[in-house]
Every structure is written in structure tokens, then in C-alpha cells.
C-alpha atoms as a PDB file:
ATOM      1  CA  UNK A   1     235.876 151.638  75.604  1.00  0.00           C
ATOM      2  CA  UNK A   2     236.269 153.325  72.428  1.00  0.00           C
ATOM      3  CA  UNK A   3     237.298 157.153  71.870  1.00  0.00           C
ATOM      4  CA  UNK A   4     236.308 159.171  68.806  1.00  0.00           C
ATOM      5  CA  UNK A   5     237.821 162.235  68.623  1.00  0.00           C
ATOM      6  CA  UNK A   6     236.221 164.786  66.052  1.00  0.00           C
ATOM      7  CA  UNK A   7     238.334 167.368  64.957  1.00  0.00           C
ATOM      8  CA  UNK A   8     238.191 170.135  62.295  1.00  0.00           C
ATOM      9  CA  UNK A   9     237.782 170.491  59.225  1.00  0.00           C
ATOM     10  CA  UNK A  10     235.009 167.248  59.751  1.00  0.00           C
ATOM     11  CA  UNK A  11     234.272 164.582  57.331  1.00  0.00           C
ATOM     12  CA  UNK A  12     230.728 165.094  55.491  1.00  0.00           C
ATOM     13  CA  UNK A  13     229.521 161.799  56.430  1.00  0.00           C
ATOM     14  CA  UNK A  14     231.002 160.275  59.481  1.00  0.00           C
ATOM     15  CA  UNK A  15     228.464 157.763  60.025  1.00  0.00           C
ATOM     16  CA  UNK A  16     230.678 156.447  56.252  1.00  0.00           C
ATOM     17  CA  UNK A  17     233.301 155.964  58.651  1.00  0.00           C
ATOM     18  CA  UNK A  18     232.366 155.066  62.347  1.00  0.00           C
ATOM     19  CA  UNK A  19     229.479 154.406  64.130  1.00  0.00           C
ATOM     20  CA  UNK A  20     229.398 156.633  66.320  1.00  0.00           C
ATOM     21  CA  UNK A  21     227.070 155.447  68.913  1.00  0.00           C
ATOM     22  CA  UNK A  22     229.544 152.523  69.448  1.00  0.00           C
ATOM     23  CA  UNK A  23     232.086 155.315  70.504  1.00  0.00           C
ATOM     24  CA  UNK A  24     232.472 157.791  73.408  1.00  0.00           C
ATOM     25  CA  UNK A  25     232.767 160.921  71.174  1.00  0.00           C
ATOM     26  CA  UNK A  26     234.935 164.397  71.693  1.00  0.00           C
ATOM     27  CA  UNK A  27     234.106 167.100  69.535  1.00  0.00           C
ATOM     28  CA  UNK A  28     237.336 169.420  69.422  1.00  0.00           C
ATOM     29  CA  UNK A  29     236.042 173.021  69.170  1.00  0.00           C
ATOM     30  CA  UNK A  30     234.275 173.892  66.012  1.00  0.00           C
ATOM     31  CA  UNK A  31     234.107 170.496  65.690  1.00  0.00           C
ATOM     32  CA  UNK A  32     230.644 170.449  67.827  1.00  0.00           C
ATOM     33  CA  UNK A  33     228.808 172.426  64.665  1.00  0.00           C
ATOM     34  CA  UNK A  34     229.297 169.538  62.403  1.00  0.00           C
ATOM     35  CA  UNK A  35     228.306 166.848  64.614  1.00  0.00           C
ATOM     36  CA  UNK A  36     224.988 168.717  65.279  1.00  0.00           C
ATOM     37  CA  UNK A  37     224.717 169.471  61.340  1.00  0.00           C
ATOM     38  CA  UNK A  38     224.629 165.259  60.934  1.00  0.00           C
ATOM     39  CA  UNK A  39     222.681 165.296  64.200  1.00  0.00           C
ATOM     40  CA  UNK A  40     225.932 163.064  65.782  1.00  0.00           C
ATOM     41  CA  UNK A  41     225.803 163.156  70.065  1.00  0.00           C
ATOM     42  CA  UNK A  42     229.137 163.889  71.685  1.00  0.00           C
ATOM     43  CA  UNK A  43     229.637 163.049  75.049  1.00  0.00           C
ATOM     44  CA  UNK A  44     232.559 165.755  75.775  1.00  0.00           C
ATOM     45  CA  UNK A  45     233.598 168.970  74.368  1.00  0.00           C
ATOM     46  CA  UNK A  46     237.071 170.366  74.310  1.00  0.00           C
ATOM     47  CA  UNK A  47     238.726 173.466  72.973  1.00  0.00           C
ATOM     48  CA  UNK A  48     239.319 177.417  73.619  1.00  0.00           C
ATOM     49  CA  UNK A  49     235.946 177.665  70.866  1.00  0.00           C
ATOM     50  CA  UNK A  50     237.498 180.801  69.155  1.00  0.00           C
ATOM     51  CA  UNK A  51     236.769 179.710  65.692  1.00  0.00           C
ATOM     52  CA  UNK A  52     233.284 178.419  67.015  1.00  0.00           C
ATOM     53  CA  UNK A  53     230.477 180.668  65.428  1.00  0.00           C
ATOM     54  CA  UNK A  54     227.677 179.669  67.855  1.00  0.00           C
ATOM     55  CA  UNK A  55     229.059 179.666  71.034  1.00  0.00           C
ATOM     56  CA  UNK A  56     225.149 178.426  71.955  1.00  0.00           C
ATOM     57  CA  UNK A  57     225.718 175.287  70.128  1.00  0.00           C
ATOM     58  CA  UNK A  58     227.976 174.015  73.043  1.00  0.00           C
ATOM     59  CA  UNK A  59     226.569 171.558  75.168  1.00  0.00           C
ATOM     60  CA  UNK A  60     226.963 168.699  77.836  1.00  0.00           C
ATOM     61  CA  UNK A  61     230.477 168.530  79.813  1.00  0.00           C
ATOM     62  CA  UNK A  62     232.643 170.760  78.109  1.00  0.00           C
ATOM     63  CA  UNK A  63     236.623 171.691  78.856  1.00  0.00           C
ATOM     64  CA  UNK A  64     237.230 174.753  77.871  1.00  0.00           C
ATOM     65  CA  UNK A  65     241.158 175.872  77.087  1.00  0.00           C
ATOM     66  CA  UNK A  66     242.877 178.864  77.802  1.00  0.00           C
ATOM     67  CA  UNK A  67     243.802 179.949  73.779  1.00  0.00           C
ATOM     68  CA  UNK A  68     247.060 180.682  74.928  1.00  0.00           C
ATOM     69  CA  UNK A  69     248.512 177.426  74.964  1.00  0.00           C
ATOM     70  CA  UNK A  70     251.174 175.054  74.249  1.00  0.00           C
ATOM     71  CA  UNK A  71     249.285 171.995  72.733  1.00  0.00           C
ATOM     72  CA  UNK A  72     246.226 172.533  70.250  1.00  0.00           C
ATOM     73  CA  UNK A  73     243.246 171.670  70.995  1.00  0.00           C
ATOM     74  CA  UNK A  74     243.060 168.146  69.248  1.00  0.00           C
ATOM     75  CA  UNK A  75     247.014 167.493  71.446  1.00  0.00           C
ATOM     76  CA  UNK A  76     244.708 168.006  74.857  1.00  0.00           C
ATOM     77  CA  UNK A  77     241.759 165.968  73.250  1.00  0.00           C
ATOM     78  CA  UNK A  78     244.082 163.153  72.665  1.00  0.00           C
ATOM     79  CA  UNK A  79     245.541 163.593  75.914  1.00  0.00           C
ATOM     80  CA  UNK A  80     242.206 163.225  77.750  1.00  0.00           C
ATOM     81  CA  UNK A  81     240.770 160.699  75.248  1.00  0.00           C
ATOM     82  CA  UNK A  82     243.944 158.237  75.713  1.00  0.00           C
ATOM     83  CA  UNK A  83     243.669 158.930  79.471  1.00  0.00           C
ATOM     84  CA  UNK A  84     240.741 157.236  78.806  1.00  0.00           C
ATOM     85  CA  UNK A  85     241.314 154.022  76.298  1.00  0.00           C
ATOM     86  CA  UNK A  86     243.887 152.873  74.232  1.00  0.00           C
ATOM     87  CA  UNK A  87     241.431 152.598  71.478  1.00  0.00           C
ATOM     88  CA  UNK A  88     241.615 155.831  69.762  1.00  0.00           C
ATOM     89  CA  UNK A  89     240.633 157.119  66.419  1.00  0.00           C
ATOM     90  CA  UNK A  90     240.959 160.638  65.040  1.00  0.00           C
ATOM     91  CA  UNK A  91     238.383 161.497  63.091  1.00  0.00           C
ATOM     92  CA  UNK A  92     238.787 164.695  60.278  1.00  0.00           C
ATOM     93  CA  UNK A  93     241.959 167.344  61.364  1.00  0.00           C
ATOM     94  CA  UNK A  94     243.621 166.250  58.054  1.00  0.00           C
ATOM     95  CA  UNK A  95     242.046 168.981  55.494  1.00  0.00           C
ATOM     96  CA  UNK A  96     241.208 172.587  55.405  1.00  0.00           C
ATOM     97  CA  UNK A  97     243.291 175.707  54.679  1.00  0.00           C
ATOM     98  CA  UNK A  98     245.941 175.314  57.552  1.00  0.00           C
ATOM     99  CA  UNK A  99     248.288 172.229  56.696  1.00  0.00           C
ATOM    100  CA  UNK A 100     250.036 173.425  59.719  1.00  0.00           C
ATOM    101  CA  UNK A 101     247.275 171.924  61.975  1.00  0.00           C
ATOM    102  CA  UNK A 102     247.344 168.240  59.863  1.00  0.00           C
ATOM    103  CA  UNK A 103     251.151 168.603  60.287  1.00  0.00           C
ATOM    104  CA  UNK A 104     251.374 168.844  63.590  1.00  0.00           C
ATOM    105  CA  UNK A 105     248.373 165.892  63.858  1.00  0.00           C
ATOM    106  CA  UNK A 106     250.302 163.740  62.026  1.00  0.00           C
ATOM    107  CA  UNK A 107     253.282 164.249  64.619  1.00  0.00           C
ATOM    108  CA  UNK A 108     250.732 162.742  67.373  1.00  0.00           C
ATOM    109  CA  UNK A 109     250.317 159.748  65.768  1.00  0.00           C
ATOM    110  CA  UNK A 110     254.383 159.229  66.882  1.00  0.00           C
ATOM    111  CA  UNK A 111     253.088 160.079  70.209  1.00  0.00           C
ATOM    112  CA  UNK A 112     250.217 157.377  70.694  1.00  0.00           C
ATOM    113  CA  UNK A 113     251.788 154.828  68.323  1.00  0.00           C
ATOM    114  CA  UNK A 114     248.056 152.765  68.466  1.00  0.00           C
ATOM    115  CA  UNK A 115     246.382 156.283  67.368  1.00  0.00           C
ATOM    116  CA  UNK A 116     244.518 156.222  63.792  1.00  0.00           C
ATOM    117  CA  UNK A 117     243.408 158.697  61.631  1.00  0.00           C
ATOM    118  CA  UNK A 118     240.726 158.967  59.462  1.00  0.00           C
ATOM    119  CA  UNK A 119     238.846 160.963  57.025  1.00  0.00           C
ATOM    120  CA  UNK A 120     236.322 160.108  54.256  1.00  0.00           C
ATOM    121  CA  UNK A 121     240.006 159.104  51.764  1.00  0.00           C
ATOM    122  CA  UNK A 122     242.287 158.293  54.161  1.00  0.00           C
ATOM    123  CA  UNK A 123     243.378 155.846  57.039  1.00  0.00           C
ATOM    124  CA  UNK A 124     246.894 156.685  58.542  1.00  0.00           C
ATOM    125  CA  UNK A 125     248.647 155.275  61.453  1.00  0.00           C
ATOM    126  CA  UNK A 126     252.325 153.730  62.759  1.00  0.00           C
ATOM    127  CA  UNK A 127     253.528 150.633  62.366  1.00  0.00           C
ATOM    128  CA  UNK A 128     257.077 149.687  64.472  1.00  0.00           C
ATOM    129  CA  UNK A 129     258.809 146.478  64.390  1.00  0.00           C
ATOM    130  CA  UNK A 130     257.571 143.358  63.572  1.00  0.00           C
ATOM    131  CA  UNK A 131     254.658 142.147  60.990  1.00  0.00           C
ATOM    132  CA  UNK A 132     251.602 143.664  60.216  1.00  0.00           C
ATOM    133  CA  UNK A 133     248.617 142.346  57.801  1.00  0.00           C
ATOM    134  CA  UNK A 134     247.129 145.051  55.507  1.00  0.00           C
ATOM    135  CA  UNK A 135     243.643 144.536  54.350  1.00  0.00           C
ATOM    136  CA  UNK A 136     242.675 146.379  51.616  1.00  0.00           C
ATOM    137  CA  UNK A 137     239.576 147.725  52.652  1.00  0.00           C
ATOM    138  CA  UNK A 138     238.003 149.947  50.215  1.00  0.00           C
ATOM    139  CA  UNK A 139     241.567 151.912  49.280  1.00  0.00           C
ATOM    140  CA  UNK A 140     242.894 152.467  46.500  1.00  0.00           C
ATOM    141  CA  UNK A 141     246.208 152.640  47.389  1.00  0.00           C
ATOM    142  CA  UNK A 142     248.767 151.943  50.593  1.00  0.00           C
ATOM    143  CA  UNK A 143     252.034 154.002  50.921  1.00  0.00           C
ATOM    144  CA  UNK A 144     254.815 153.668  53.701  1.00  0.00           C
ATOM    145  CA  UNK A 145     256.749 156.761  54.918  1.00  0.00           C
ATOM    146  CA  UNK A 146     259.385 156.134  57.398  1.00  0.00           C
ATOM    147  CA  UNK A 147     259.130 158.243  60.056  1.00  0.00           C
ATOM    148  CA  UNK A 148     262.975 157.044  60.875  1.00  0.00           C
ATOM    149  CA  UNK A 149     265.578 155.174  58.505  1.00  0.00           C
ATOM    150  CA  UNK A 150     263.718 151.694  58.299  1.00  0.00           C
ATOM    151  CA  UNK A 151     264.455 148.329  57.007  1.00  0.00           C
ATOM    152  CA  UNK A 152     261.279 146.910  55.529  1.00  0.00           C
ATOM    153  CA  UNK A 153     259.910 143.399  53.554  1.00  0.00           C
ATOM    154  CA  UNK A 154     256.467 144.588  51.570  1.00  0.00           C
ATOM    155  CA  UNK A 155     254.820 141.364  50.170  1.00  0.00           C
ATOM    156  CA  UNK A 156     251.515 141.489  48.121  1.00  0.00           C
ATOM    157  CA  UNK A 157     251.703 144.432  46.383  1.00  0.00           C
ATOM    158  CA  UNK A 158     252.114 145.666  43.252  1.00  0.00           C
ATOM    159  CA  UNK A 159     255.615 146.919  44.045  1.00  0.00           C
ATOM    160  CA  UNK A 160     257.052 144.565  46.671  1.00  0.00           C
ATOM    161  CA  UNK A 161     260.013 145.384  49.074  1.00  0.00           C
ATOM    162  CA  UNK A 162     262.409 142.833  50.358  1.00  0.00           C
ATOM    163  CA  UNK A 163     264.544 143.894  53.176  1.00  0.00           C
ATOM    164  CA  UNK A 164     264.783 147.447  51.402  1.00  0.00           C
ATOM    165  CA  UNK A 165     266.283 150.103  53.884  1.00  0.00           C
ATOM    166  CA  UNK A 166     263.917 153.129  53.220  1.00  0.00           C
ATOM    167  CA  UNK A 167     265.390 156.051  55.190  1.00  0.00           C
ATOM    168  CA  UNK A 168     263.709 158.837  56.291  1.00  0.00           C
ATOM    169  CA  UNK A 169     262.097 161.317  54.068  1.00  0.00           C
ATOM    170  CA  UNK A 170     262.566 158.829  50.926  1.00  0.00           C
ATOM    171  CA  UNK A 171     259.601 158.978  48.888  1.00  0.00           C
ATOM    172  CA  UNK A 172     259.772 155.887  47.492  1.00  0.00           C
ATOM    173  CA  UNK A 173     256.521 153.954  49.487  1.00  0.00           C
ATOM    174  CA  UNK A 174     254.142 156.387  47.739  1.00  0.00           C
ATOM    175  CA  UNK A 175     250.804 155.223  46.047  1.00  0.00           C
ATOM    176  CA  UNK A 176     251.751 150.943  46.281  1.00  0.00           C
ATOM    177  CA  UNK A 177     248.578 149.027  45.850  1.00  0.00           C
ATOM    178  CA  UNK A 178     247.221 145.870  47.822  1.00  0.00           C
ATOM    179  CA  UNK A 179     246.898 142.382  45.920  1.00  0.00           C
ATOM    180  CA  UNK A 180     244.705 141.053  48.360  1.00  0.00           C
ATOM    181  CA  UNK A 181     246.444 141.173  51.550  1.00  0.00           C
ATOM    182  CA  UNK A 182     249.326 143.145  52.258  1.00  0.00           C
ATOM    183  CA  UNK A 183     252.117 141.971  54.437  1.00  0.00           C
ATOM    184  CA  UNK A 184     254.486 144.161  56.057  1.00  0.00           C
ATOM    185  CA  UNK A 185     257.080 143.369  57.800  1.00  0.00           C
ATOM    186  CA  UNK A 186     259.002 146.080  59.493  1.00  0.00           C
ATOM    187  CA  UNK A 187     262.454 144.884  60.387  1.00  0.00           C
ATOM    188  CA  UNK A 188     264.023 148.246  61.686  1.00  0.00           C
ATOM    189  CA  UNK A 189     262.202 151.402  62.287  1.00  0.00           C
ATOM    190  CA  UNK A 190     258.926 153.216  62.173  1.00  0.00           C
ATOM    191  CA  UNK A 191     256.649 153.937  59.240  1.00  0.00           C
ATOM    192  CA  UNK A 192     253.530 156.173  59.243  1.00  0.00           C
ATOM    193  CA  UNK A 193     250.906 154.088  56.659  1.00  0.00           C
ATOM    194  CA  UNK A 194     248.417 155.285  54.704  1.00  0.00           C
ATOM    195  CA  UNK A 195     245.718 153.844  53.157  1.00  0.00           C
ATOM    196  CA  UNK A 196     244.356 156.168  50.900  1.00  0.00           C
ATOM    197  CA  UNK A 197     241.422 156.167  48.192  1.00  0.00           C
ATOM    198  CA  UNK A 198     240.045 158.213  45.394  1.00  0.00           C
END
């Protein structure tokens, strides 16, 4: 099975992305009012629904948190969607005025290393040891962040790599782009990816 997990602030056109009735959807909190807006089913909802403006609007099986909490609501949507499937794509959670909230997303994709990420300009997810084909797919560009020191080999790219040791927090991998198909090769370490466009 596959798990889509909706979060806030939600892309204006998921059906772009997904299609969503080939996925068993969670809408995380507010999440639910812009799946009804594209008139998108969800088969769960999860959240405390304090920034929810229509508490009416909820519908179906619901899990509702207690808003004081240690995770955030997308952390226990995660939790219950990979409880589910290993297939697992975060949809939205990656814009909006809090950058604290995308932060701390991003920090789950080092917890469910198969997780992606997606909104309408970007796809993000880890890569660990060993080689991984990049397709282009629509983006404009493909940049490599190591999420710990890591020795990498980049081929097919504008700017290739060859056994470069990229530690963490270099900024080097920004804004690469794909000649085709991009190989990566990760010889040491672990890399957060993004695929970005426009």
C-alpha cells in the first residue's frame, strides 16, 4: 500500500503531483480544508486541529492529539502512516511562515530514510551508501547536502564529483543540474537530495 501524508501549508494542485486515489491519504490537521477545497478524499485524519477554522470540516476516522505534545502532528502522522507501509510520501509541510515546522520535517526524513517529500518545486529525500540513478524528471536542478561528512562520486552533471569528501554543512552540492541521468554514488555517508524546479 501506498501512504500520502498531507500536511500544511498544502500544494495548490496535488493531483500535479500524486494521484491520490492510488494512495491511502492522511490529512494532518488543517490539512483536511485543502483537500476538500480540491475536492481530494482522505481516508484518516490526524492532529490536535487548533489551527483548523472549521472544526465541521472533519470527517471519517479521525485521531485527534492532545496539543500538548512532544512530536507534531505530521511526526505522529508519519508514525502511523509508516506503521502502515514503507511507501511513504510527504506531501506540502515545506512552506508557510514557520520554517521551524519544514525544519523539523526535514529532520524526519533521517528518521524514515525511504520517506520523500514533495511539494509543487521540490522532491527531497536520503540517499546512504551505495549508487543511486537520478532521473531528471521535470527539475531544474539537483543539489546534495550531507547530512554527515560524506565521500561522494556525482557523474552526469554539470558539475561532477569524483570521490569528493563533502562534510557536513558544506554548501558546495547546491543548484547541480542533470545531463540526462544522474549517477550518484555515495561512498561514505548520508546526503539529503533535492530535486528542485522553478
Amino acid at each position: 500500500m501506498k501512504v500520502a501524508v498531507i500536511s500544511p501549508t498544502v500544494p495548490i494542485d496535488i493531483r500535479a503531483l500524486i494521484k491520490p486515489e492510488d494512495y491511502y491519504v492522511i490529512a494532518v490537521d488543517a490539512a483536511i480544508e485543502a483537500l476538500n477545497e480540491q475536492a481530494i478524499p482522505y481516508q484518516l485524519a490526524v492532529g490536535d486541529f487548533d489551527s483548523l477554522s472549521t472544526p465541521a470540516l472533519l470527517k471519517g476516522e479521525v485521531i485527534r492529539l492532545n496539543p500538548i505534545k512532544d512530536d507534531s502532528d505530521t511526526s505522529k502522522a508519519l508514525e502511523i502512516a509508516f506503521g502502515m507501509s514503507d511507501d511513504v510520501i510527504l506531501i506540502g509541510g515545506t512552506s508557510g511562515a514557520r520554517k521551524d515546522h519544514f525544519v523539523a520535517n526535514l529532520l524526519l526524513l533521517t528518521h524514515y530514510p525511504t520517506l520523500v517529500m514533495m511539494d509543487a518545486y521540490n522532491q527531497i529525500r536520503i540517499k546512504t551508501v551505495g549508487t543511486h540513478h537520478i532521473e531528471k524528471k521535470g527539475y531544474d536542478y539537483l543539489s546534495v547536502f550531507p547530512v554527515e561528512n560524506s565521500v561522494i562520486t556525482l557523474t552526469n552533471v554539470k558539475y561532477p564529483l569524483h570521490q569528493y569528501t563533502l562534510n557536513r554543512f558544506n554548501p558546495l552540492g547546491l543548484s547541480n543540474e542533470i545531463d540526462g541521468v544522474a549517477t550518484l554514488i555515495v561512498h561514505e555517508g548520508k546526503l539529503m537530495v533535492f530535486q528542485s524546479k522553478e
